[in-house]
N, C-alpha and C. Protein backbone atom coordinates (compact mmCIF):
# COMPACT_ATOMS: atom_id res chain seq x y z
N UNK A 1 -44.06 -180.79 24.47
CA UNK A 1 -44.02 -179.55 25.20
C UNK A 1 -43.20 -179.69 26.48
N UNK A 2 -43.27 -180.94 27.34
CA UNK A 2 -42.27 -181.09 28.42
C UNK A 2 -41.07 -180.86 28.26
N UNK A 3 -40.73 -181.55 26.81
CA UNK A 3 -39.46 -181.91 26.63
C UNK A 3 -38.95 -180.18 26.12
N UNK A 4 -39.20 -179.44 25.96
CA UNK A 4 -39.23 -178.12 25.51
C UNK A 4 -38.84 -177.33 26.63
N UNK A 5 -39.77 -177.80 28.40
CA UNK A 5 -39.65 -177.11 29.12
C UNK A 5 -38.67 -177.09 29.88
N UNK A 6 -38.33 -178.47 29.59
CA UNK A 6 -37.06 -178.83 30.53
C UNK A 6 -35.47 -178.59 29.82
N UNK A 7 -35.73 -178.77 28.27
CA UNK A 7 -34.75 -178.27 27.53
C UNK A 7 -34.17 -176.59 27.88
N UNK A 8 -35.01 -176.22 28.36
CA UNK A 8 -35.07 -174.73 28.45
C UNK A 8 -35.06 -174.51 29.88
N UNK A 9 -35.14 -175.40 31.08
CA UNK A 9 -34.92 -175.36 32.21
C UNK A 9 -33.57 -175.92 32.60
N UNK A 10 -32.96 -176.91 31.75
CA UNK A 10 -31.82 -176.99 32.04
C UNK A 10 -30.78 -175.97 31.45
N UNK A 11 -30.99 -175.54 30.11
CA UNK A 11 -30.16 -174.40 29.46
C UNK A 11 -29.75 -172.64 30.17
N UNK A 12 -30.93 -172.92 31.18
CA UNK A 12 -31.21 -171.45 32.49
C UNK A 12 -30.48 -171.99 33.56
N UNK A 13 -30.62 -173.18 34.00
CA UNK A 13 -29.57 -173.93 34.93
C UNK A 13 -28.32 -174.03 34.67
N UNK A 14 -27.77 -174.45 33.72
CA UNK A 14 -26.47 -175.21 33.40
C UNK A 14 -25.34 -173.90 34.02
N UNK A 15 -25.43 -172.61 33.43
CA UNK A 15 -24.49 -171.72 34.50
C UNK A 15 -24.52 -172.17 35.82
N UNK A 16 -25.53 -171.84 36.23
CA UNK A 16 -25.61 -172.36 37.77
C UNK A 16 -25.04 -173.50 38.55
N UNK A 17 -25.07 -174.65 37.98
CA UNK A 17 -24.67 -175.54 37.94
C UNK A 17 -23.30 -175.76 37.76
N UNK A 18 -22.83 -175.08 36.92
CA UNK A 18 -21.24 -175.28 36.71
C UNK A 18 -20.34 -174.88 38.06
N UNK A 19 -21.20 -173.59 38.26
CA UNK A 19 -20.51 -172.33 39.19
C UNK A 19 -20.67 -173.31 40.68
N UNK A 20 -21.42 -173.73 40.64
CA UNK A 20 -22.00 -174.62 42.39
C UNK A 20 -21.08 -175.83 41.76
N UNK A 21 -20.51 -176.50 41.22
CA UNK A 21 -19.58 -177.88 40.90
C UNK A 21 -17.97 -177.18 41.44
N UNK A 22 -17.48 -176.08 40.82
CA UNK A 22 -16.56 -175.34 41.07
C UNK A 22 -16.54 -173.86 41.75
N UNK A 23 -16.44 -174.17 43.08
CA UNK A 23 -16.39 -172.72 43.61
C UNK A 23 -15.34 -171.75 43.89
N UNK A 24 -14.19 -172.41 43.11
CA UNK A 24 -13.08 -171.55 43.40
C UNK A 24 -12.84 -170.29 42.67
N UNK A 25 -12.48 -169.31 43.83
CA UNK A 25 -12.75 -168.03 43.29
C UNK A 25 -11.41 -167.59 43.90
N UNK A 26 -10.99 -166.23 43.44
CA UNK A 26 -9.89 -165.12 43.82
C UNK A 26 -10.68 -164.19 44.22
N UNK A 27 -10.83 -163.43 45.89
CA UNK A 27 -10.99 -162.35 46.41
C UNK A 27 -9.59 -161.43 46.75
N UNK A 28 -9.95 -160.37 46.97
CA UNK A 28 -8.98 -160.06 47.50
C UNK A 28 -9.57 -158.95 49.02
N UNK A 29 -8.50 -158.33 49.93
CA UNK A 29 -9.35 -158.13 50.99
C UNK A 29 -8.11 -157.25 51.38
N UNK A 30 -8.77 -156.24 52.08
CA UNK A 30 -7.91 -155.02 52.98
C UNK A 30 -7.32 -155.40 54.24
N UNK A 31 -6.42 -156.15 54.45
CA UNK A 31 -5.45 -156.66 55.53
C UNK A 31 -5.64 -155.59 57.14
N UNK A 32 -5.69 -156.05 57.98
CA UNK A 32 -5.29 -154.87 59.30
C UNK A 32 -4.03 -153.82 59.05
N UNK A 33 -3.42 -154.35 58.72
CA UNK A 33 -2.19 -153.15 58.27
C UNK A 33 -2.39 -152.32 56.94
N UNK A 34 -3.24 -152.38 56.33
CA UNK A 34 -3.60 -151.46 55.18
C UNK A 34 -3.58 -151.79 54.09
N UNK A 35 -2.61 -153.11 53.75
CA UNK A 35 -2.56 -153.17 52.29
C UNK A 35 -3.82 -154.20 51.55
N UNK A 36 -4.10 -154.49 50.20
CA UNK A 36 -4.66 -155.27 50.02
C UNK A 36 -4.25 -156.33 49.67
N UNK A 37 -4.56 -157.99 50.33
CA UNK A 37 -4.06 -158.88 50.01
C UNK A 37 -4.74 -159.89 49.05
N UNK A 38 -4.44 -160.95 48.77
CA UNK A 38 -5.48 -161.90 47.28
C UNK A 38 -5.37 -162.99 47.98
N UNK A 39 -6.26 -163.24 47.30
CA UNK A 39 -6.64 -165.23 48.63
C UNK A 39 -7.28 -165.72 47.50
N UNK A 40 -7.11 -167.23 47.27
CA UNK A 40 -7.34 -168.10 46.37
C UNK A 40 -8.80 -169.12 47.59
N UNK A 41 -10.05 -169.45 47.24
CA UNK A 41 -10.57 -169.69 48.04
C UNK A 41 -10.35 -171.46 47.77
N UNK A 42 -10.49 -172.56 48.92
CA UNK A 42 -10.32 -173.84 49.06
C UNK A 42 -11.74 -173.95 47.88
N UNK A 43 -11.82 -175.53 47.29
CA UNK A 43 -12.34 -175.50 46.12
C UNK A 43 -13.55 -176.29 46.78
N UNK A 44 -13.17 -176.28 48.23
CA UNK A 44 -14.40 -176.44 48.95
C UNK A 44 -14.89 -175.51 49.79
N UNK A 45 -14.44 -174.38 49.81
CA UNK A 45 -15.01 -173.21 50.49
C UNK A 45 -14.43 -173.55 51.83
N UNK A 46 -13.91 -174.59 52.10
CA UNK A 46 -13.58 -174.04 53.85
C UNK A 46 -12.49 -172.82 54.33
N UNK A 47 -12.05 -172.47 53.55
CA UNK A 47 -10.92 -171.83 53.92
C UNK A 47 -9.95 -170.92 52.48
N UNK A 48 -9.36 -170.09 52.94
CA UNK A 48 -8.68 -169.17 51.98
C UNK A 48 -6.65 -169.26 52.26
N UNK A 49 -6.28 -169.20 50.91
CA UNK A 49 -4.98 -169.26 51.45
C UNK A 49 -4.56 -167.84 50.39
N UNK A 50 -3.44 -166.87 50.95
CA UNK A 50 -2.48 -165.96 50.36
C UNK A 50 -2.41 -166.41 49.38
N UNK A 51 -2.21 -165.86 48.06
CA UNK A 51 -1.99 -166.10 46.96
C UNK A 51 -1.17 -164.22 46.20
N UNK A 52 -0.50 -164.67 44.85
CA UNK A 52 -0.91 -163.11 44.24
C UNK A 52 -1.81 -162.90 43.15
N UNK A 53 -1.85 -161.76 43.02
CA UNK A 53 -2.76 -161.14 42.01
C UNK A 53 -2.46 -161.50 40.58
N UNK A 54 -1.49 -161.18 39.67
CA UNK A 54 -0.97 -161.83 38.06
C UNK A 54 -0.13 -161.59 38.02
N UNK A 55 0.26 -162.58 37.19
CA UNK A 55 1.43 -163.08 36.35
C UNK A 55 1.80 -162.12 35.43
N UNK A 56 2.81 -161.67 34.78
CA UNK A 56 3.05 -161.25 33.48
C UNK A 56 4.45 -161.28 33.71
N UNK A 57 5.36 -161.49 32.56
CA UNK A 57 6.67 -161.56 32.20
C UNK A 57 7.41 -161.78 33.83
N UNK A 58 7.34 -162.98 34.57
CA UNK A 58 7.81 -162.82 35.82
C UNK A 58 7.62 -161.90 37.37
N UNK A 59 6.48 -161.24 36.97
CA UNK A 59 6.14 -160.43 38.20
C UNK A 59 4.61 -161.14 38.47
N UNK A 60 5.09 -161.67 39.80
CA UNK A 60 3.68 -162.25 40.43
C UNK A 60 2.67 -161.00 40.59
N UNK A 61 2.96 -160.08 40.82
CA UNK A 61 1.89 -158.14 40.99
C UNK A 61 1.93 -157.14 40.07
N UNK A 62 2.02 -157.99 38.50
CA UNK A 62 2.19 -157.06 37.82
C UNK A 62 0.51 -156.21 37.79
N UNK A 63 1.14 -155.13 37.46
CA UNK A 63 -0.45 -154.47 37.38
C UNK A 63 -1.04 -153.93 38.95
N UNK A 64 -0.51 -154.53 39.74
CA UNK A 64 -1.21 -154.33 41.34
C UNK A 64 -0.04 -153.59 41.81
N UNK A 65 -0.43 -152.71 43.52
CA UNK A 65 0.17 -152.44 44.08
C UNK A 65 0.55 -153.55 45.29
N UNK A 66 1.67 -153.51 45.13
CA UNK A 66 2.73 -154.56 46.02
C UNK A 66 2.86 -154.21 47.84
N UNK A 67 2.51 -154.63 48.49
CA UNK A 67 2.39 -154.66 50.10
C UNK A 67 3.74 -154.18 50.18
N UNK A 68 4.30 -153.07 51.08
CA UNK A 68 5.23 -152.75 51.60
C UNK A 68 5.04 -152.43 52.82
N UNK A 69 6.20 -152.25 53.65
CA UNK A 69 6.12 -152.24 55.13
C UNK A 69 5.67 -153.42 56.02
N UNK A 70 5.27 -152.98 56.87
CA UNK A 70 4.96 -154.31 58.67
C UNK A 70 3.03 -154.71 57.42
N UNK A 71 3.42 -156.09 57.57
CA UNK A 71 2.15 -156.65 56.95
C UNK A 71 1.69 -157.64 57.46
N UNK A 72 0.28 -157.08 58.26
CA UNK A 72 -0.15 -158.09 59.16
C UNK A 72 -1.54 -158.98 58.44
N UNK A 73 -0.80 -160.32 58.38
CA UNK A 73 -2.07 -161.49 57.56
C UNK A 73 -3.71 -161.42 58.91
N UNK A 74 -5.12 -160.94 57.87
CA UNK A 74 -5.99 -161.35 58.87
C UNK A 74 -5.99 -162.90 59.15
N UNK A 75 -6.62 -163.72 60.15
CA UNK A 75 -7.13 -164.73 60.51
C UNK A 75 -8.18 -164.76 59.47
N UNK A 76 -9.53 -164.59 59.33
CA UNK A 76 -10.22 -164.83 58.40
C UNK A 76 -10.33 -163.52 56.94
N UNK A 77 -11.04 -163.91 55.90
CA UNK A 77 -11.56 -162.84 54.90
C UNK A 77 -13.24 -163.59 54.64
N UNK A 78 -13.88 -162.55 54.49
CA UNK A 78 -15.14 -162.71 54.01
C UNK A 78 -15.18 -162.87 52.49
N UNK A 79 -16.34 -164.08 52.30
CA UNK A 79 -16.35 -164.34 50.77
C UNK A 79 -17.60 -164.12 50.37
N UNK A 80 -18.33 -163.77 49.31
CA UNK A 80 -19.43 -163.70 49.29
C UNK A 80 -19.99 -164.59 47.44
N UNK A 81 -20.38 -165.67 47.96
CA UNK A 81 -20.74 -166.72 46.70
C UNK A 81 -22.13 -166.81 46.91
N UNK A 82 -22.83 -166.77 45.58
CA UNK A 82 -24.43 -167.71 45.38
C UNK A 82 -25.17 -166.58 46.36
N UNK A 83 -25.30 -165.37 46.31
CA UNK A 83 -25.53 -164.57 47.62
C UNK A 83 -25.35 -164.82 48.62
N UNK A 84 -24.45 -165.57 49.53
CA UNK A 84 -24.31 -166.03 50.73
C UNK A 84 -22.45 -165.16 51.02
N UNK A 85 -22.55 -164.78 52.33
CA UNK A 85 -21.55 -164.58 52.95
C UNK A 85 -21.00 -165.68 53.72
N UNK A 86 -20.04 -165.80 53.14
CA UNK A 86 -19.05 -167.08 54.09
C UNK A 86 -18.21 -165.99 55.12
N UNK A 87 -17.22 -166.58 56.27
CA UNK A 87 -16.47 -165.83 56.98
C UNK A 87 -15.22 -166.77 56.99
N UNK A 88 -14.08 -167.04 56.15
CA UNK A 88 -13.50 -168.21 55.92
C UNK A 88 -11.88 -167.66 56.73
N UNK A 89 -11.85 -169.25 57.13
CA UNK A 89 -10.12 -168.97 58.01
C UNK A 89 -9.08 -168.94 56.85
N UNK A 90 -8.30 -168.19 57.28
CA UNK A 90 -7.09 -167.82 56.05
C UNK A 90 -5.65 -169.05 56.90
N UNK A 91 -5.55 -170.16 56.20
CA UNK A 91 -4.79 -171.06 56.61
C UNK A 91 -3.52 -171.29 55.56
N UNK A 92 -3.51 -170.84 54.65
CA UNK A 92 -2.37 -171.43 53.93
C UNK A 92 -1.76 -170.15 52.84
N UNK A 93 -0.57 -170.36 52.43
CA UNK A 93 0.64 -169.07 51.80
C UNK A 93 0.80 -169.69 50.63
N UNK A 94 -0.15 -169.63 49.59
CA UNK A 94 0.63 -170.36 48.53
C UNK A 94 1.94 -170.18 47.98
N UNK A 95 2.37 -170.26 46.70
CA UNK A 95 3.82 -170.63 46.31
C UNK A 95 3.60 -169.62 45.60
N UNK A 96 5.08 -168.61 45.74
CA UNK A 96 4.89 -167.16 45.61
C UNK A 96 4.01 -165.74 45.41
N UNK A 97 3.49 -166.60 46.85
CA UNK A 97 2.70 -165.05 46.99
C UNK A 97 3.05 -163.90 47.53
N UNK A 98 4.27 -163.96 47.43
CA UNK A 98 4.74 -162.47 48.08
C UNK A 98 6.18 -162.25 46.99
N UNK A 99 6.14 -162.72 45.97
CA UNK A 99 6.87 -162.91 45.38
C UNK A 99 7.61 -161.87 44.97
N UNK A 100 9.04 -161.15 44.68
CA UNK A 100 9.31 -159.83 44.53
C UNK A 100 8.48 -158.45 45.03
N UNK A 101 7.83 -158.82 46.20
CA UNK A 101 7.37 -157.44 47.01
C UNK A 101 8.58 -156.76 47.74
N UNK A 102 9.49 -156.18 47.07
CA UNK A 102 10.66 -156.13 47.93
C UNK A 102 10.92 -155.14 48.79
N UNK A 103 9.51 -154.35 49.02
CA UNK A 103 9.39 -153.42 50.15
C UNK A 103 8.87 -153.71 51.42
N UNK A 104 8.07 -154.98 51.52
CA UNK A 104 7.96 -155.69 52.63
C UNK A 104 9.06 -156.04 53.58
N UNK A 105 8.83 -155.38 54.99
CA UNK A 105 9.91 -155.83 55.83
C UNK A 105 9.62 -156.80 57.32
N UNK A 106 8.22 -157.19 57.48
CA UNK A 106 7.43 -157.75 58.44
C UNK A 106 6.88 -158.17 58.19
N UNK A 107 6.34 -159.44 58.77
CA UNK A 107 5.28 -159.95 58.17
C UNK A 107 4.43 -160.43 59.65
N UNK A 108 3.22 -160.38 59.80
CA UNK A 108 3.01 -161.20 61.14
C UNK A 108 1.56 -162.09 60.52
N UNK A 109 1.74 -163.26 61.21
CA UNK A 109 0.59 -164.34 60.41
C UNK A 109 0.21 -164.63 61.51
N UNK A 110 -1.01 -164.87 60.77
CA UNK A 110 -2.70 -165.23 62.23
C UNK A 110 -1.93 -166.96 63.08
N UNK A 111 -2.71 -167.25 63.79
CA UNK A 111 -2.63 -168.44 64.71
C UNK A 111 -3.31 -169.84 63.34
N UNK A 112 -4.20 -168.82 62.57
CA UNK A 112 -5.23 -170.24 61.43
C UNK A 112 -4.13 -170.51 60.50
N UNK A 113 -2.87 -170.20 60.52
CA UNK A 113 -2.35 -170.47 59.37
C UNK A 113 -1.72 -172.06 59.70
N UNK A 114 -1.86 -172.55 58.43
CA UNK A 114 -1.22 -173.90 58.83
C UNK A 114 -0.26 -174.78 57.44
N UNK A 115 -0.14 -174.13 56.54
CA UNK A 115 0.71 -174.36 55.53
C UNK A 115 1.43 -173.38 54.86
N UNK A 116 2.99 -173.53 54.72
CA UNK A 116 3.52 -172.70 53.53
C UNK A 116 4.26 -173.66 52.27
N UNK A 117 3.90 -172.67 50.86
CA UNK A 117 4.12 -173.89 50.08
C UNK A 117 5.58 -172.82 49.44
N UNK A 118 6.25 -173.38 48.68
CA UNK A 118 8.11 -173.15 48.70
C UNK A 118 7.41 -171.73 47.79
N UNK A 119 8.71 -170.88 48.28
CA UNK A 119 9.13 -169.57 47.62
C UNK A 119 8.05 -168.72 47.30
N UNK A 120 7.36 -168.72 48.73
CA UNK A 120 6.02 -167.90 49.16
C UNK A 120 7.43 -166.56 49.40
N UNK A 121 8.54 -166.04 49.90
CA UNK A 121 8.81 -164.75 49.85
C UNK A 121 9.83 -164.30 49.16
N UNK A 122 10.35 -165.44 47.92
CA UNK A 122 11.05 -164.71 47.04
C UNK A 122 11.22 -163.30 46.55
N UNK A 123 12.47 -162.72 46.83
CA UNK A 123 12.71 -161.50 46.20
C UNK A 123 12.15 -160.33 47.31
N UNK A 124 11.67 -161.11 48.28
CA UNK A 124 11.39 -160.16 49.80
C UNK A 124 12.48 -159.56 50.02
N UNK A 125 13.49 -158.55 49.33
CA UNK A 125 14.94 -158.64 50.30
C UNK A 125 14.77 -157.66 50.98
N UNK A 126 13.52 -156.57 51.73
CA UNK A 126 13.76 -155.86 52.38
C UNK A 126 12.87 -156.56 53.80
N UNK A 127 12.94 -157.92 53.97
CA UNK A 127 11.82 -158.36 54.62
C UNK A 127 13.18 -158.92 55.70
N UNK A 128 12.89 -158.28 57.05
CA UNK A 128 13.58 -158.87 58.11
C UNK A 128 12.72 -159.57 59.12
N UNK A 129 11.41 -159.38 59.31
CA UNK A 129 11.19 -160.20 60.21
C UNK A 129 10.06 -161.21 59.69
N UNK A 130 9.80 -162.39 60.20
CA UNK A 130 8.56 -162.94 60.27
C UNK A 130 7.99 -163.75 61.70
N UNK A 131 6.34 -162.87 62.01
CA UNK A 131 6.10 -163.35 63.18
C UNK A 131 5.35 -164.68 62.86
N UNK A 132 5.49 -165.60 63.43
CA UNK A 132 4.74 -167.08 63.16
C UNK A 132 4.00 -167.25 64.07
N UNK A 133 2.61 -168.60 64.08
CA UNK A 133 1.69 -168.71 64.66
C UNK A 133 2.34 -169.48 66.00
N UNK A 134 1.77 -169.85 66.89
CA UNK A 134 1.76 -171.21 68.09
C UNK A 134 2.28 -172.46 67.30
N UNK A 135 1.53 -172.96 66.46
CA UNK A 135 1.65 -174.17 65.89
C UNK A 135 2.55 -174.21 64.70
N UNK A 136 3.63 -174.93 64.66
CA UNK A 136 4.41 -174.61 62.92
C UNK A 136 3.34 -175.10 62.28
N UNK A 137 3.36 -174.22 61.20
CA UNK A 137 2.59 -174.43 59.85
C UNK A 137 3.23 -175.63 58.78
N UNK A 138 2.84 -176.72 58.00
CA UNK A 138 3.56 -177.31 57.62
C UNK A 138 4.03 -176.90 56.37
N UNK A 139 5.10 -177.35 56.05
CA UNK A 139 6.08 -176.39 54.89
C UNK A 139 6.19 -177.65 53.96
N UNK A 140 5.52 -177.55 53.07
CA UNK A 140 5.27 -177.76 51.39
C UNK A 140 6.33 -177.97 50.88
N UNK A 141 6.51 -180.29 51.19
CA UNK A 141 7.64 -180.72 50.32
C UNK A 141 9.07 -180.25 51.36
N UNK A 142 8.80 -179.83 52.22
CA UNK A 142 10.24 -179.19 52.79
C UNK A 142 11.17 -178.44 51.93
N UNK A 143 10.69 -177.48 51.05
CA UNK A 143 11.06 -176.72 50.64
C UNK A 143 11.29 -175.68 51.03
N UNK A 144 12.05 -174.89 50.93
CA UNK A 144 12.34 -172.94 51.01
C UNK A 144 11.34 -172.41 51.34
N UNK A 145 11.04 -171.49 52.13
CA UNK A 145 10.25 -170.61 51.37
C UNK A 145 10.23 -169.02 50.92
N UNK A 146 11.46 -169.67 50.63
CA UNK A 146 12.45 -167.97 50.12
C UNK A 146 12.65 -166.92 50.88
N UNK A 147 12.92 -166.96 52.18
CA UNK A 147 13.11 -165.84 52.64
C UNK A 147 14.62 -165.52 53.04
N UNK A 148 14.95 -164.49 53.38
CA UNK A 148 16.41 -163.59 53.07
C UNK A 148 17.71 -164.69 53.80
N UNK A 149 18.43 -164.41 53.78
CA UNK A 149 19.33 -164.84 55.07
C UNK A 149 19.46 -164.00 56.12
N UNK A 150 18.88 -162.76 55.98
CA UNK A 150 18.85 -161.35 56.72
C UNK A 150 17.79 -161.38 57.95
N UNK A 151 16.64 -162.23 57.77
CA UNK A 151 15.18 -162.43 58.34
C UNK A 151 15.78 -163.13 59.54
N UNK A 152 14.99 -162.49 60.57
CA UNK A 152 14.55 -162.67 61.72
C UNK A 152 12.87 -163.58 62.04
N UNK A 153 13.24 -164.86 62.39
CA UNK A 153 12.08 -165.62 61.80
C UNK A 153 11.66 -166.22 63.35
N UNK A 154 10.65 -164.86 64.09
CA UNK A 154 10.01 -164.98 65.33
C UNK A 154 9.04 -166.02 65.78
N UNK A 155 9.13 -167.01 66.57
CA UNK A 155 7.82 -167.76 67.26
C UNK A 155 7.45 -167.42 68.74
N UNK A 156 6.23 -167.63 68.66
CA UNK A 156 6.15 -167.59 70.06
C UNK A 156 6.96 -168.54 71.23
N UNK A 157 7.16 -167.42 72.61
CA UNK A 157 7.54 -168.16 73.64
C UNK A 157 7.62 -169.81 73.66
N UNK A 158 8.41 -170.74 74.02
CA UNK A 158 7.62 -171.78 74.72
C UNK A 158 7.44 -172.77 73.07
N UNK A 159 7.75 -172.00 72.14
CA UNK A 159 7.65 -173.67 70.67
C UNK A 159 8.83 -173.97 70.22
N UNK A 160 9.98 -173.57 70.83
CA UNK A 160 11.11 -173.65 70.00
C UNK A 160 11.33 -174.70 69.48
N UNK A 161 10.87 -176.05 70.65
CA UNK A 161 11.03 -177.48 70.63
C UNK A 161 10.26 -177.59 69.25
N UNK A 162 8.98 -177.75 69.27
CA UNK A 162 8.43 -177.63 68.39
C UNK A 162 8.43 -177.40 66.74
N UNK A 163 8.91 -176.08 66.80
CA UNK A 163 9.38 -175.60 65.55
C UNK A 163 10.97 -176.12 64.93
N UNK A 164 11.80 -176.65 65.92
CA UNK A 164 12.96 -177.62 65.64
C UNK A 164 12.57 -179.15 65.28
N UNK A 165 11.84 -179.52 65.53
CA UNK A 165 11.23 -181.03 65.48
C UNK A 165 10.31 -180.74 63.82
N UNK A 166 10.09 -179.26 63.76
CA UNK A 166 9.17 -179.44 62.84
C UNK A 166 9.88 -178.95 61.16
N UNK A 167 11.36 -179.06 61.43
CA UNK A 167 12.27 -178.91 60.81
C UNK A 167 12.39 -176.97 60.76
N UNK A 168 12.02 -176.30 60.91
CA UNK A 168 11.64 -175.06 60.46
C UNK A 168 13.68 -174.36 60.28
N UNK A 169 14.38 -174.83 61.20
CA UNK A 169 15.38 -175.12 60.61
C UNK A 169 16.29 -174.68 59.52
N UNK A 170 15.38 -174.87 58.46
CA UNK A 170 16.50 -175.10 57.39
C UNK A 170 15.45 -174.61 55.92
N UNK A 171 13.89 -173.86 56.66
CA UNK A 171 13.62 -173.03 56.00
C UNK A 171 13.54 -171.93 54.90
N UNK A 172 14.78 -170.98 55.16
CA UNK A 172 14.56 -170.19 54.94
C UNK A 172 16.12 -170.21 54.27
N UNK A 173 17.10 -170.69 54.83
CA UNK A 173 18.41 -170.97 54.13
C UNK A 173 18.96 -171.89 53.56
N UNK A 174 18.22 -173.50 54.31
CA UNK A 174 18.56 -174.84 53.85
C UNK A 174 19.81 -174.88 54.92
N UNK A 175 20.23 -173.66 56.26
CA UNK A 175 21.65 -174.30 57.06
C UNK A 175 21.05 -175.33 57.62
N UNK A 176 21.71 -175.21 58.57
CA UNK A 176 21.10 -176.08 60.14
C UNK A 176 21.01 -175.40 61.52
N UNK A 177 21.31 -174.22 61.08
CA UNK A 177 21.26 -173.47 62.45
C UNK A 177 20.20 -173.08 62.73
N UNK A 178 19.35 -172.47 64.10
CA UNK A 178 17.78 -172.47 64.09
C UNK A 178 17.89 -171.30 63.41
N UNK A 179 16.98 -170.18 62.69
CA UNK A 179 17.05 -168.73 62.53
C UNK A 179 16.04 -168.52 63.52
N UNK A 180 15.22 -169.44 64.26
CA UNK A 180 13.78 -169.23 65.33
C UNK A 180 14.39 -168.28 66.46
N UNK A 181 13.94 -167.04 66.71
CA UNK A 181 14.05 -166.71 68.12
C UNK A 181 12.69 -166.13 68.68
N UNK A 182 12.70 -166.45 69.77
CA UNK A 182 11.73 -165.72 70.97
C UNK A 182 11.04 -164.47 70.97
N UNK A 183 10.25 -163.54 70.88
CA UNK A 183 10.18 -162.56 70.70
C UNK A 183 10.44 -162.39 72.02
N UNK A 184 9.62 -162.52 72.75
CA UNK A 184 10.00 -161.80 74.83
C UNK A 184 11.48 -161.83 75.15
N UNK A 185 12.43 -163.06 74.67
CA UNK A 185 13.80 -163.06 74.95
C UNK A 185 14.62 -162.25 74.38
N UNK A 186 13.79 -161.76 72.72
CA UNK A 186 14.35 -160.70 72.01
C UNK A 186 14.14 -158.76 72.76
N UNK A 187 13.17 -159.25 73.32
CA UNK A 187 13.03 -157.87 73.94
C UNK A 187 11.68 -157.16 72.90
N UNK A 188 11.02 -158.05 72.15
CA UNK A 188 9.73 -157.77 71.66
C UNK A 188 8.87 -157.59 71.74
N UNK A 189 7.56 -156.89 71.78
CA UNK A 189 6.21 -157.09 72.27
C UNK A 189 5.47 -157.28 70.79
């Protein structure tokens, strides 16, 4: 009879169990600027990175509506696993997540971001600016990460050093010329 109970206590468990071994999930979440964005959650729950929605025949959004206009990344998204609300920092851009959104023309990313992985803005070609955090984010393999030759690729005051040391560079074109400018020197707020 034990052996019955537990046969039948682990068979009520074993979902449970799987789901608590692997917690990686796809949310998606209503951005400050309006659109909705998709976040792939860390497979340890600390944290969420940009991702897109699906695949089909080459369109990373097939089926979804595609972010256009000034698109501002939150700092965190709320997750909600096992009934528990997490409040998780949004740190990383995976590899084409903005992939052919080609109505996007701004982008501004939180201070938590801290990785981009290559050809996160492929096919962006209406995308001229991107605002970046304090800290360069580190760029995945030193790869591309597809953005225009057209882009205006903003840091704050005061990192230029920084963001040159941190190759950022050669980003977005592979030149050598910085594309980094100032926003305050640009006449930006």
């Amino acid at each position: 009879m034990k052996k019955l109970y537990l046969t039948i206590l682990l068979l009520l468990l074993a979902p449970a169990m799987v789901i608590a071994q692997n917690p990686y999930a796809s949310i998606s979440s209503v951005c400050p600027s309006g659109q909705t964005l998709y976040y792939s959650i860390d497979p340890n729950g600390r944290g969420a990175s940009l991702t897109w929605p699906n695949y089909e025949d080459g369109d990373y959004w097939a089926g979804y509506d595609k972010p256009t206009g000034r698109v501002i990344i939150p700092d965190t998204v709320t997750w909600i696993y096992n009934d528990s609300t997490h409040i998780l920092p949004v740190y990383g851009v995976l590899q084409n997540c903005f992939n052919g959104c080609s109505g996007i023309t701004t982008v501004v990313f939180p201070e938590t971001i801290t990785a981009f992985e290559p050809s996160a803005f492929t096919g962006c070609t209406s995308l001229d600016s991107i605002f970046m955090p304090q800290v360069p984010p580190e760029v995945f393999a030193g790869q591309p990460i597809g953005m225009s030759t057209n882009a205006a690729f903003y840091i704050p005051c005061g990192t230029w050093q920084a963001y040159h040391d941190a190759r950022y560079y050669t980003i977005h074109t592979g030149h050598s010329y910085p594309p980094c400018l100032e926003p305050e020197a640009e006449g930006i707020t």
